[in-house]
Protein backbone atom coordinates (compact mmCIF):
# COMPACT_ATOMS: atom_id res chain seq x y z
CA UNK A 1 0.00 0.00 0.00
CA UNK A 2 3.00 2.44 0.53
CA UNK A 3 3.91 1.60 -3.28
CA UNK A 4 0.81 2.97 -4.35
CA UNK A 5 0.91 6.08 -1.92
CA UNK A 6 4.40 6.66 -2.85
CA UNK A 7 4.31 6.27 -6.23
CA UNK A 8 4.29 9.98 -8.06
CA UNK A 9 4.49 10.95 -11.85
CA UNK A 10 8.17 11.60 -13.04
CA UNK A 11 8.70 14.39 -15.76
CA UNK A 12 12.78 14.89 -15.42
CA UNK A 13 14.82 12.18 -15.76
CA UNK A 14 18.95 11.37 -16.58
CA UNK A 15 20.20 10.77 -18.92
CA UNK A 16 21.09 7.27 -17.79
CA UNK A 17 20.08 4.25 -19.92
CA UNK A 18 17.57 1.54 -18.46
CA UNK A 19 18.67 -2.20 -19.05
CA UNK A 20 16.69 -4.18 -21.41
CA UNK A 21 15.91 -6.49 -18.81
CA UNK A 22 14.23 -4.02 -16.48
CA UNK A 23 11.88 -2.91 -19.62
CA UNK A 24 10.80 -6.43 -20.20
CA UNK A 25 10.18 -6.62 -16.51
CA UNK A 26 8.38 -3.72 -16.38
CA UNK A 27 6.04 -5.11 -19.06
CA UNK A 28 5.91 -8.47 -18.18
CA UNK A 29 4.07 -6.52 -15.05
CA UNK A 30 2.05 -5.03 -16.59
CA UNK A 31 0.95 -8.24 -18.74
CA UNK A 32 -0.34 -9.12 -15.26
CA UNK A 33 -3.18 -6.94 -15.18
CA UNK A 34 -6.63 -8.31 -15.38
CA UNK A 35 -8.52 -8.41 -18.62
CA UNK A 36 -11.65 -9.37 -19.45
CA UNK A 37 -11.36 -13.34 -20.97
CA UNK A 38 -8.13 -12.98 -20.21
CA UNK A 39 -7.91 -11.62 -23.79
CA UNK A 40 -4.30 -9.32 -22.81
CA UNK A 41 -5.40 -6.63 -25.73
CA UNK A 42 -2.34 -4.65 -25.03
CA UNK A 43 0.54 -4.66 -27.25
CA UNK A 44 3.70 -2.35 -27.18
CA UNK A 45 6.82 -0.68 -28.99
CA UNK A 46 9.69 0.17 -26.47
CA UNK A 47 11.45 3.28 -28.43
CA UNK A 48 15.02 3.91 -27.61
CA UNK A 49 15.91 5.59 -30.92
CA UNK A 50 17.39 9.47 -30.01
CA UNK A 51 15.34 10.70 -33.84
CA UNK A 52 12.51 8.48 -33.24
CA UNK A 53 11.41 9.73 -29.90
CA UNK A 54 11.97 13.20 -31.61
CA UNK A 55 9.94 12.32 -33.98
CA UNK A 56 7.40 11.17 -31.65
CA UNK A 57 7.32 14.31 -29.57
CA UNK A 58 6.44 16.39 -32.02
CA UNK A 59 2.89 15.20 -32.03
CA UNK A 60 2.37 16.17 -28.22
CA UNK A 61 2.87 19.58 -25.95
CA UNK A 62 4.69 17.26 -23.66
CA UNK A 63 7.25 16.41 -26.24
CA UNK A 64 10.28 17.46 -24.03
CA UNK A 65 9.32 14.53 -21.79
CA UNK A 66 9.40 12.28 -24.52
CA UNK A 67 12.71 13.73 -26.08
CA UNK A 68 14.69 13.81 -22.55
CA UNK A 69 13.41 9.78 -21.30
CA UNK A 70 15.94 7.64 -22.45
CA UNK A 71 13.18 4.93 -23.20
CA UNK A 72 9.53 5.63 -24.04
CA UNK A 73 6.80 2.85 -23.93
CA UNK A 74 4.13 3.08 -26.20
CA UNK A 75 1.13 1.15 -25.07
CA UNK A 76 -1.64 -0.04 -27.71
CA UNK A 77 -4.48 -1.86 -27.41
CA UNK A 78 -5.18 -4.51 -30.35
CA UNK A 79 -8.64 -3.97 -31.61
CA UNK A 80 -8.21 -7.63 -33.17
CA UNK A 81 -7.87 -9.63 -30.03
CA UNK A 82 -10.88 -7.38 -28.63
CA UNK A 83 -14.04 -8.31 -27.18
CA UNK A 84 -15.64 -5.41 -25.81
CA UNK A 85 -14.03 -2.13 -26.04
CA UNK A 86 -14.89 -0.73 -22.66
CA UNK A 87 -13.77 -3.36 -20.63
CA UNK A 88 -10.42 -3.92 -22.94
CA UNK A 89 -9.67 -0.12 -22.63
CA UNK A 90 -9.96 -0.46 -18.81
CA UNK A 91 -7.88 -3.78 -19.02
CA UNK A 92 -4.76 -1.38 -20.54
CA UNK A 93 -5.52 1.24 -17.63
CA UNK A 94 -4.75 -1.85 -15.43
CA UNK A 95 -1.71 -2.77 -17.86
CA UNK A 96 -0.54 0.83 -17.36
CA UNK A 97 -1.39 1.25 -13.77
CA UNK A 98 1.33 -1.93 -13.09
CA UNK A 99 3.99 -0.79 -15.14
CA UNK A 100 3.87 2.66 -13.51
CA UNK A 101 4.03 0.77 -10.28
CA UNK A 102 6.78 -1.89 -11.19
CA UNK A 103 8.62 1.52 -12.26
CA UNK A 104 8.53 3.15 -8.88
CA UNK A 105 9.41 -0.42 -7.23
CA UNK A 106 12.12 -0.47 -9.16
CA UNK A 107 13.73 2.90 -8.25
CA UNK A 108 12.89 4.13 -11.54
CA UNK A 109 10.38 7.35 -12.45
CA UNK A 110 8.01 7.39 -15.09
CA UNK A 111 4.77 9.00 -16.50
CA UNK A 112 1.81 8.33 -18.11
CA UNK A 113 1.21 10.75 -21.20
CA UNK A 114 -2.59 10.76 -22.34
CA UNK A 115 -2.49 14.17 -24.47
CA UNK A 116 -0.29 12.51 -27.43
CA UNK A 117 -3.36 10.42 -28.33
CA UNK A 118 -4.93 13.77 -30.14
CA UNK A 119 -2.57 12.52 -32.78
CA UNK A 120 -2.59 9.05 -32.18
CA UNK A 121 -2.76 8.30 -36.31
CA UNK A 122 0.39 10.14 -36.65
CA UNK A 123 2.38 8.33 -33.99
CA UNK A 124 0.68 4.75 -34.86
CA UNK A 125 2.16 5.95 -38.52
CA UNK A 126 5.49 6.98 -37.03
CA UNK A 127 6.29 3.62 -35.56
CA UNK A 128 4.84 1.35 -38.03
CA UNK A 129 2.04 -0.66 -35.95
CA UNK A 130 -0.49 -3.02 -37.69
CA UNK A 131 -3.69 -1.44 -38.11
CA UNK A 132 -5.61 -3.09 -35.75
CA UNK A 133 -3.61 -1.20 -33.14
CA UNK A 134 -4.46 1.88 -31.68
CA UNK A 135 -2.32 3.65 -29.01
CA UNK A 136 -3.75 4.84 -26.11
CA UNK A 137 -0.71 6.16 -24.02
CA UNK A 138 3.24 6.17 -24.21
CA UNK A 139 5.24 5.41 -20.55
CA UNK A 140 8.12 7.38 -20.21
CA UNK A 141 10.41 5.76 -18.37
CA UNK A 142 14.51 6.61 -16.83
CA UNK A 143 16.01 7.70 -14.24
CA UNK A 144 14.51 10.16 -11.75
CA UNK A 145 16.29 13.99 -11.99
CA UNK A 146 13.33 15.80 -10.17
CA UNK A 147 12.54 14.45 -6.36
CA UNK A 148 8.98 13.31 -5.79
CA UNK A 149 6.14 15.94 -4.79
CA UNK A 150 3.85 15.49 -1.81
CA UNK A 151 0.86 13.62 -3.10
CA UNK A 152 -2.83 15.17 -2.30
CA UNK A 153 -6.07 13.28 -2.94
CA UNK A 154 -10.09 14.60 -1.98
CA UNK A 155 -11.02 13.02 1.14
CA UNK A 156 -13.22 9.43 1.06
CA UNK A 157 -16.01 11.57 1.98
CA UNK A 158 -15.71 13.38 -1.15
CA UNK A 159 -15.79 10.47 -3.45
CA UNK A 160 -18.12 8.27 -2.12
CA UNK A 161 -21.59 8.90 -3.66
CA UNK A 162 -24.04 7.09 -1.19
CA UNK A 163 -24.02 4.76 1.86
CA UNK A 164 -26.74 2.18 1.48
């Protein structure tokens, strides 16, 4: 439970490389996320390429993230091994949720970037996914170079609709 309190969204990061075998890790984690059938719709490109993440972060205002991670994770969801797209688009929330958390267990920072999908054709384009495969988020992933913030969230009481 401390993970999950602990864990905070990393923008600033060294230049430092990540070993392959911490990026498989980190998605083998997130494999473990629930999905619906057990269908696993997600599918991903791990881009290391210097011009290619360039290229990349061009197509969101967050680009400089993008451009300063030394390894970007772009997360897709299959539309061919899908069954019903609510539940499969929750299923790579889940997907994303662990990596983000095997990240911070791992000593590593990352974020979530969401705003790149406003060109999500361009980027699909970019790194040459089949068609059935539609990005919904890239993980940027290295080193931390900013220390955590203090995290805030509404009180229970705020987010709990009814008592019955």
């Amino acid at each position: 439970m401390e993970g999950i309190r602990s864990r905070r969204s990393i923008r600033q990061f060294k230049p430092d490389d990540v070993d392959d075998r911490i990026i498989k890790q980190i998605i083998e984690m997130g494999t473990w996320a629930p999905s619906g059938l057990n269908n696993q719709p997600w599918r991903f490109v791990i881009v290391r390429d210097e011009d290619l993440r360039k290229e990349i972060a061009q197509q969101t205002r967050y680009g400089h993230i993008i451009r300063n991670a030394p390894v970007c994770i772009a997360v897709f969801l299959d539309n061919a091994a899908s069954y019903d797209r609510v539940k499969d688009i929750q299923a790579i929330g889940a997907c994303i949720q662990n990596m983000l958390l095997a990240i911070h267990h791992l000593g590593l920072g990352g974020v979530w970037l969401g705003e790149i999908l406003r060109n999500r054709d361009k980027v699909e384009k970019t790194l040459q996914v089949p068609e059935d495969c539609e990005l919904m988020a890239v993980v940027a992933i290295g080193h931390p170079a900013e220390a955590k913030g203090e995290g805030t969230r509404k009180p229970i009481d705020e987010v709990i609709l009814h008592r019955k």
